[in-house]
C-alpha atoms as a PDB file:
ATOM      1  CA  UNK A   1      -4.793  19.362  11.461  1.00  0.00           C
ATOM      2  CA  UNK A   2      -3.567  19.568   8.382  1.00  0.00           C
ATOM      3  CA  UNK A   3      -4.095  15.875   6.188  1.00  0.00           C
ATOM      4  CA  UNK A   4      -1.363  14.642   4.376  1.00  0.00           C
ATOM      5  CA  UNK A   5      -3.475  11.730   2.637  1.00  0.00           C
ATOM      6  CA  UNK A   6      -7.048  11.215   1.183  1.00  0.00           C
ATOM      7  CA  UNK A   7      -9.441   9.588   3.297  1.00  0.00           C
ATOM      8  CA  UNK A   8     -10.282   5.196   3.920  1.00  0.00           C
ATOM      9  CA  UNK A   9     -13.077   4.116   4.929  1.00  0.00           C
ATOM     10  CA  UNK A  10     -14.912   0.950   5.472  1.00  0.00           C
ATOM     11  CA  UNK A  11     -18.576   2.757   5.280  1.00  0.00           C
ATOM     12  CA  UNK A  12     -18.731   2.497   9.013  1.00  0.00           C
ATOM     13  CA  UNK A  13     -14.573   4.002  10.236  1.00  0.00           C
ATOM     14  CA  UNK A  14     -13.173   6.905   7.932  1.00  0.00           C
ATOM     15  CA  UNK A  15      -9.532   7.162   8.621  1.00  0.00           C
ATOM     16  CA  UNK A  16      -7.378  10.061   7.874  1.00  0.00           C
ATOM     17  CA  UNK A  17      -3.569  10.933   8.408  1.00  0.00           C
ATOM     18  CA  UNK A  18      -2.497  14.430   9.455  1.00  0.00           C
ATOM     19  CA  UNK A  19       1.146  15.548   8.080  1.00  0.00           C
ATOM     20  CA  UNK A  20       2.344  14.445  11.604  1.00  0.00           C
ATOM     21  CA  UNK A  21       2.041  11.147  11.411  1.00  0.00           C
ATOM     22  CA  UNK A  22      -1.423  11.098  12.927  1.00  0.00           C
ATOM     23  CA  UNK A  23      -4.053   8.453  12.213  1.00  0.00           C
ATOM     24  CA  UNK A  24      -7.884  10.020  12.951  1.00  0.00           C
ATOM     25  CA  UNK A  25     -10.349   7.850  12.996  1.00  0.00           C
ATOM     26  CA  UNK A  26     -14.334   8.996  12.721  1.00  0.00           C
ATOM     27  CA  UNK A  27     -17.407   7.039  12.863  1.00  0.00           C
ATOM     28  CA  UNK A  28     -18.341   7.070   8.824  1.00  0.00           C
ATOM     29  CA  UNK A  29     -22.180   8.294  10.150  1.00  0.00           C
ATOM     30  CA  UNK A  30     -21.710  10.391  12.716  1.00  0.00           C
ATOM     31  CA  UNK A  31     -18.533  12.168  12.001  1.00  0.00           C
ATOM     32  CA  UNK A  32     -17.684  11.687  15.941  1.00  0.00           C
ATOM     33  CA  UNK A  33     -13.525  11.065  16.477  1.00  0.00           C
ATOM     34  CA  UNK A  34     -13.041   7.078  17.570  1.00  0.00           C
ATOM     35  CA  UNK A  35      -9.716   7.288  18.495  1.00  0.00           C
ATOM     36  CA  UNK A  36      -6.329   8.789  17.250  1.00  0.00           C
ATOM     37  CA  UNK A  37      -2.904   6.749  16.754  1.00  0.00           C
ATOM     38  CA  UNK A  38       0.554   7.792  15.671  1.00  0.00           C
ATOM     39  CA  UNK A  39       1.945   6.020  12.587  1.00  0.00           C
ATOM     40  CA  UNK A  40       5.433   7.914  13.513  1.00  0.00           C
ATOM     41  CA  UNK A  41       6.647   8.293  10.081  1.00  0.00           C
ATOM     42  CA  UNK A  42       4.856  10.452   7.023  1.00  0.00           C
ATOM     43  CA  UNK A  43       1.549   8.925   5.120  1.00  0.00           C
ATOM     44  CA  UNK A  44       0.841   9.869   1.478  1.00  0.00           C
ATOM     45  CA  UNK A  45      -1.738   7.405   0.450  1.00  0.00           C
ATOM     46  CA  UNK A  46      -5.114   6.659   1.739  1.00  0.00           C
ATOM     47  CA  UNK A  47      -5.470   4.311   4.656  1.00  0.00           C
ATOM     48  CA  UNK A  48      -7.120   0.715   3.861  1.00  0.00           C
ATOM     49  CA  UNK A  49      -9.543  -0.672   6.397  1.00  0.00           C
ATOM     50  CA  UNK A  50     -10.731  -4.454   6.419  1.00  0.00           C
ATOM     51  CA  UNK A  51     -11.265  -7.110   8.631  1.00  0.00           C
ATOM     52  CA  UNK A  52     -11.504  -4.107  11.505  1.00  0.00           C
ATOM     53  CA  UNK A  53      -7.669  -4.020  10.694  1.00  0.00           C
ATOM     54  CA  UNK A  54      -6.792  -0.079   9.321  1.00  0.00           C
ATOM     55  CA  UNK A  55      -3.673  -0.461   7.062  1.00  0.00           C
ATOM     56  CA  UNK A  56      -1.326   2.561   6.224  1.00  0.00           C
ATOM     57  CA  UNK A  57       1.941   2.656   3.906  1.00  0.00           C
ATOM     58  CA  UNK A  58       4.584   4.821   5.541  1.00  0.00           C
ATOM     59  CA  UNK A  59       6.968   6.827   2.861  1.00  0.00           C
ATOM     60  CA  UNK A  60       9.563   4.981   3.906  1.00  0.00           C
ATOM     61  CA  UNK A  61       8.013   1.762   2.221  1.00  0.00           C
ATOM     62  CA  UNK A  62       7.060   0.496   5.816  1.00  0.00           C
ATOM     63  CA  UNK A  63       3.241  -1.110   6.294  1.00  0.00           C
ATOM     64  CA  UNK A  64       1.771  -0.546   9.457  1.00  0.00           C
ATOM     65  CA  UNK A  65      -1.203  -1.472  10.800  1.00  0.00           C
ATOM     66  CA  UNK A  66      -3.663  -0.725  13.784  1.00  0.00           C
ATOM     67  CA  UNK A  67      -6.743  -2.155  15.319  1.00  0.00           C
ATOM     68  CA  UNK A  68      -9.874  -0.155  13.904  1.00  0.00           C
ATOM     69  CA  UNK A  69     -12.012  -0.671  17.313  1.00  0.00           C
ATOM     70  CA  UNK A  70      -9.591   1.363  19.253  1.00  0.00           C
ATOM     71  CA  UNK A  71      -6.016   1.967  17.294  1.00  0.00           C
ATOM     72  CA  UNK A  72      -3.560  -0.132  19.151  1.00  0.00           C
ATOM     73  CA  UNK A  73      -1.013  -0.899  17.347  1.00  0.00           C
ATOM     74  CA  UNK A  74      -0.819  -4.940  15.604  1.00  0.00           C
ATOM     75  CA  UNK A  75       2.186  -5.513  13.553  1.00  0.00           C
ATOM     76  CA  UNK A  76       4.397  -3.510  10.961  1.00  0.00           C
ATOM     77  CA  UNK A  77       5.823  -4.942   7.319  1.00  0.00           C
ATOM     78  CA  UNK A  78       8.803  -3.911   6.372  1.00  0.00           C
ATOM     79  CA  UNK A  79      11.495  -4.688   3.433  1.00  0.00           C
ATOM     80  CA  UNK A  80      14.665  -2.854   1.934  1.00  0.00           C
ATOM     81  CA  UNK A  81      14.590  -0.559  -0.438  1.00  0.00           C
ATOM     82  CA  UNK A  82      16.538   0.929  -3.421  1.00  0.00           C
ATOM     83  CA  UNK A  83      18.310   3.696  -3.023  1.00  0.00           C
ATOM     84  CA  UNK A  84      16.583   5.809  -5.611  1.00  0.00           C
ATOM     85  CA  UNK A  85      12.379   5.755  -5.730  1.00  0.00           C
ATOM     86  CA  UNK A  86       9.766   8.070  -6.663  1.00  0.00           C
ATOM     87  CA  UNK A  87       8.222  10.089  -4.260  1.00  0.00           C
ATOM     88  CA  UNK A  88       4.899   8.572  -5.400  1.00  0.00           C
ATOM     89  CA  UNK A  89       3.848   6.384  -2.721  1.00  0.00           C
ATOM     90  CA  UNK A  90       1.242   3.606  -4.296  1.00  0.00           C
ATOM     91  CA  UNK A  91      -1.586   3.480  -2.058  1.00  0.00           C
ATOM     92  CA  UNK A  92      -2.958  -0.669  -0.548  1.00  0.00           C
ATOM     93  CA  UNK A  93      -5.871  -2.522  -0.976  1.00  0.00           C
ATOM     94  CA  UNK A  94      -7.042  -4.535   1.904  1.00  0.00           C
ATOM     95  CA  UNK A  95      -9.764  -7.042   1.612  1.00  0.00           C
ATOM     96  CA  UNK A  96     -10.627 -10.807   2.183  1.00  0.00           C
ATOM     97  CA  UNK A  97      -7.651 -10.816   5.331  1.00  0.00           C
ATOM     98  CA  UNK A  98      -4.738  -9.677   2.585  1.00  0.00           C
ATOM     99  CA  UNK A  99      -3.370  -5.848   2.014  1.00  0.00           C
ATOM    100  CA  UNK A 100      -1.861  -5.781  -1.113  1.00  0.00           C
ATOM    101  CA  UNK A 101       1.097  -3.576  -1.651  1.00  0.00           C
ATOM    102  CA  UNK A 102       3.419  -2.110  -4.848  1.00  0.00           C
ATOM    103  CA  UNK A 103       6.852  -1.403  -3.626  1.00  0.00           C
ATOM    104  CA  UNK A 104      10.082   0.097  -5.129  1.00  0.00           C
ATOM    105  CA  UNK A 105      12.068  -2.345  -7.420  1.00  0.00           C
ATOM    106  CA  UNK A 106       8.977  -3.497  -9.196  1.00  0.00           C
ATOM    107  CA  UNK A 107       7.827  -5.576  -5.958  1.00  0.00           C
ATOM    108  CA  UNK A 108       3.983  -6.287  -5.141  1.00  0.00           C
ATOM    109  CA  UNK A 109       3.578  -8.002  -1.632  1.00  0.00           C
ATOM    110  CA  UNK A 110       0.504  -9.714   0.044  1.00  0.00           C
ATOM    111  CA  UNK A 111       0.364  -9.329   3.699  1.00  0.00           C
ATOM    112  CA  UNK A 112      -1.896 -11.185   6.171  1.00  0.00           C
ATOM    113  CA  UNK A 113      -3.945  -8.698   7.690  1.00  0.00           C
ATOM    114  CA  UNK A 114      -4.014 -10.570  10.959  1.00  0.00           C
ATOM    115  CA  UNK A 115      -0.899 -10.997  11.618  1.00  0.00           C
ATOM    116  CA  UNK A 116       1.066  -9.335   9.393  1.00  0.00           C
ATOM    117  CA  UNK A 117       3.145 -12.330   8.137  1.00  0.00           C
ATOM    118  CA  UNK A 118       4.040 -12.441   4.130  1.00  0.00           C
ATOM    119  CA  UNK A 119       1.569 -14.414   1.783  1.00  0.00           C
ATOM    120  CA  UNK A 120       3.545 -13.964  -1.579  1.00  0.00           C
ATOM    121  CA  UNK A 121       5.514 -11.193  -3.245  1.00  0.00           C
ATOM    122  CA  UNK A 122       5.414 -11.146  -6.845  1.00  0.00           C
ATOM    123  CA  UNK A 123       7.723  -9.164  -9.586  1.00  0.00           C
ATOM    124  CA  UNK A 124       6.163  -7.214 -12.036  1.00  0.00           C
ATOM    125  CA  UNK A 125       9.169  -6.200 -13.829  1.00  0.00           C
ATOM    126  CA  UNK A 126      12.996  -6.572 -12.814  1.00  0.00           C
ATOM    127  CA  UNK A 127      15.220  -3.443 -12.852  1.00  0.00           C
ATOM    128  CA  UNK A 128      17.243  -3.139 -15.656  1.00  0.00           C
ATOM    129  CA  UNK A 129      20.140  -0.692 -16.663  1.00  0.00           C
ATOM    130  CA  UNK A 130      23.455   0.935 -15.419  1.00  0.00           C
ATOM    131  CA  UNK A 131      22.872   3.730 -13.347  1.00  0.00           C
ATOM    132  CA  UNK A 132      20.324   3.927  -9.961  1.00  0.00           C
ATOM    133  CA  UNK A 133      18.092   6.451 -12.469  1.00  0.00           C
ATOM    134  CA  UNK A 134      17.999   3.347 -15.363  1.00  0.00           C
ATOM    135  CA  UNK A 135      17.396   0.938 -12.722  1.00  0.00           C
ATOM    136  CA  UNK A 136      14.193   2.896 -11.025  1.00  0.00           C
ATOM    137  CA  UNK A 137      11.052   0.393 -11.754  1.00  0.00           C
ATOM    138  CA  UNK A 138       8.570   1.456  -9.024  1.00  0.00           C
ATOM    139  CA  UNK A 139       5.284   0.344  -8.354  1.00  0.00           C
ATOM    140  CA  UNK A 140       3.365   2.942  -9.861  1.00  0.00           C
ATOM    141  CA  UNK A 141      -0.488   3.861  -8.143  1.00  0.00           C
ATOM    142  CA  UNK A 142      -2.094   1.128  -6.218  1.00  0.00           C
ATOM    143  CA  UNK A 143      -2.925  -2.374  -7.997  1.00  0.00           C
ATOM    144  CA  UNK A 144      -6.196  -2.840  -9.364  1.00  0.00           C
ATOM    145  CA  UNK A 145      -7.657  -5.653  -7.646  1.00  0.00           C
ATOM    146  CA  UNK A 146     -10.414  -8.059  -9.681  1.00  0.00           C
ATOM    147  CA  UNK A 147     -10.558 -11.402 -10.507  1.00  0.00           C
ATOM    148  CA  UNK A 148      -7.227 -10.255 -11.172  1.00  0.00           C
ATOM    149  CA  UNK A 149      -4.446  -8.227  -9.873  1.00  0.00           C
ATOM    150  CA  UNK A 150      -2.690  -5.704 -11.926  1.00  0.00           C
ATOM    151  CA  UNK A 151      -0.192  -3.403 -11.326  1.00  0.00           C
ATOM    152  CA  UNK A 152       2.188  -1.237 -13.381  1.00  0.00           C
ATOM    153  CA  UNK A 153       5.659  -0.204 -12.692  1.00  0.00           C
ATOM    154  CA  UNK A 154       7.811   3.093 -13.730  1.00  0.00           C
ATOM    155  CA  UNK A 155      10.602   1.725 -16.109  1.00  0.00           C
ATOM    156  CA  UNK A 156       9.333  -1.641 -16.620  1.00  0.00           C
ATOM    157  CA  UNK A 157       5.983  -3.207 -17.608  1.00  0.00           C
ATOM    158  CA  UNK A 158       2.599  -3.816 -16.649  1.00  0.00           C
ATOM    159  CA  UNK A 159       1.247  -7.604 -15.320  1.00  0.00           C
ATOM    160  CA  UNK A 160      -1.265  -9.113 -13.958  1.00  0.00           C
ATOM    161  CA  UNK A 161      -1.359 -11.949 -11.949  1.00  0.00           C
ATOM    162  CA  UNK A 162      -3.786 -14.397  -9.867  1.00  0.00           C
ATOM    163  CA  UNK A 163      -4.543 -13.852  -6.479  1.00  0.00           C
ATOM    164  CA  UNK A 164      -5.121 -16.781  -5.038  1.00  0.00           C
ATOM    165  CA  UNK A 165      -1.693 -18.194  -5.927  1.00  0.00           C
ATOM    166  CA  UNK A 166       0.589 -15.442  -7.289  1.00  0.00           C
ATOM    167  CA  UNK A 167       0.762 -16.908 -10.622  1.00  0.00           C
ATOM    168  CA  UNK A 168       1.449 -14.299 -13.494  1.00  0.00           C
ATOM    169  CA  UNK A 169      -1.298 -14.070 -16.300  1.00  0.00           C
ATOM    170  CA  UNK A 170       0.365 -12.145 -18.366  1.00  0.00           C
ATOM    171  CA  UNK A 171       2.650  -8.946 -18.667  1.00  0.00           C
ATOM    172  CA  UNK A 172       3.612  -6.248 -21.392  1.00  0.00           C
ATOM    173  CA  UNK A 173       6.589  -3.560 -21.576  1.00  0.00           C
ATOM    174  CA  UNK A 174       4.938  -0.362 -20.192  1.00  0.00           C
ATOM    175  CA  UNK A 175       6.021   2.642 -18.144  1.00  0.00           C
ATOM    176  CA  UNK A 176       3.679   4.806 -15.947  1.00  0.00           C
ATOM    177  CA  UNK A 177       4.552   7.443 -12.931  1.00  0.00           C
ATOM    178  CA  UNK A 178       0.811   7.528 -12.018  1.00  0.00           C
ATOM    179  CA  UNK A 179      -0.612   3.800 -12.146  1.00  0.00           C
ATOM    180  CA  UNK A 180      -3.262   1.983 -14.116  1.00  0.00           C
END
């Protein structure tokens, strides 16, 4: 099949997604397929695998995620989006029970990898402007997770925040279409 995103791994499950929607999971030493799952909807960025949770991000903004012992399916995330975004889907980090996630309209969420229930959701900049085009303020590329948690949007600024309690650090104006 043909892959439609890089690969996640955990060092002992590599995950890919085929352009179909398909989630292939090998054993990271052997190469041998584990299982396959449908996410039914397209993949761009890497899968995220923690907590034997695998995480994807579905283009249309929707988190999904699926047991990495034998891919059922556990839970989904989903919230609106604006009617204009780039077609640059930010990939997740998932670690410590939380997937972190940038989302269109300058949104970054923390998910409980266990259930799938919201932990916080933090702005990183606010759109701003007339038109849908002025207004764009996207995530950009997938947070950078430290003691910190950074993230950049297209249109907006660059923040970072604390991860234990959402509280921002600090923030500049910034614009970037490819991340940190």
């Amino acid at each position: 099949k043909r892959l439609s995103a890089g690969v996640g791994s955990d060092g002992t499950l590599a995950v890919v997604v085929a352009t179909d929607g398909t989630l292939i999971a090998l054993d990271a030493h052997t190469g041998t397929e584990r299982w396959r799952a449908g996410a039914n909807a397209e993949v761009l960025a890497a899968p995220a695998i923690s907590d034997g949770v695998v995480v994807v991000r579905a283009s249309d903004s929707r988190v999904v995620a699926f047991d990495a012992d034998d891919g059922k399916w556990r839970w989904m995330y989903q919230r609106t989006t604006p009617a204009l975004a780039l077609r640059n889907y930010p990939g997740l980090i998932a670690t410590e029970g939380v997937a972190v996630v940038g989302y269109p309209g300058g949104k970054l969420a923390a998910i409980n990898l266990e259930n799938g229930g919201p932990i916080w959701e933090l702005t990183v900049a606010s759109p701003r402007g007339v038109t849908e085009l002025e207004r764009m303020n996207d995530v950009a590329g997938t947070a950078v997770l430290g003691s910190d948690i950074c993230a950049v949007t297209f249109h907006g600024r660059i923040a970072c925040f604390d991860p234990r309690n959402g509280s921002s650090l600090w923030a500049r104006d910034f614009s970037s279409a490819v991340g940190m």
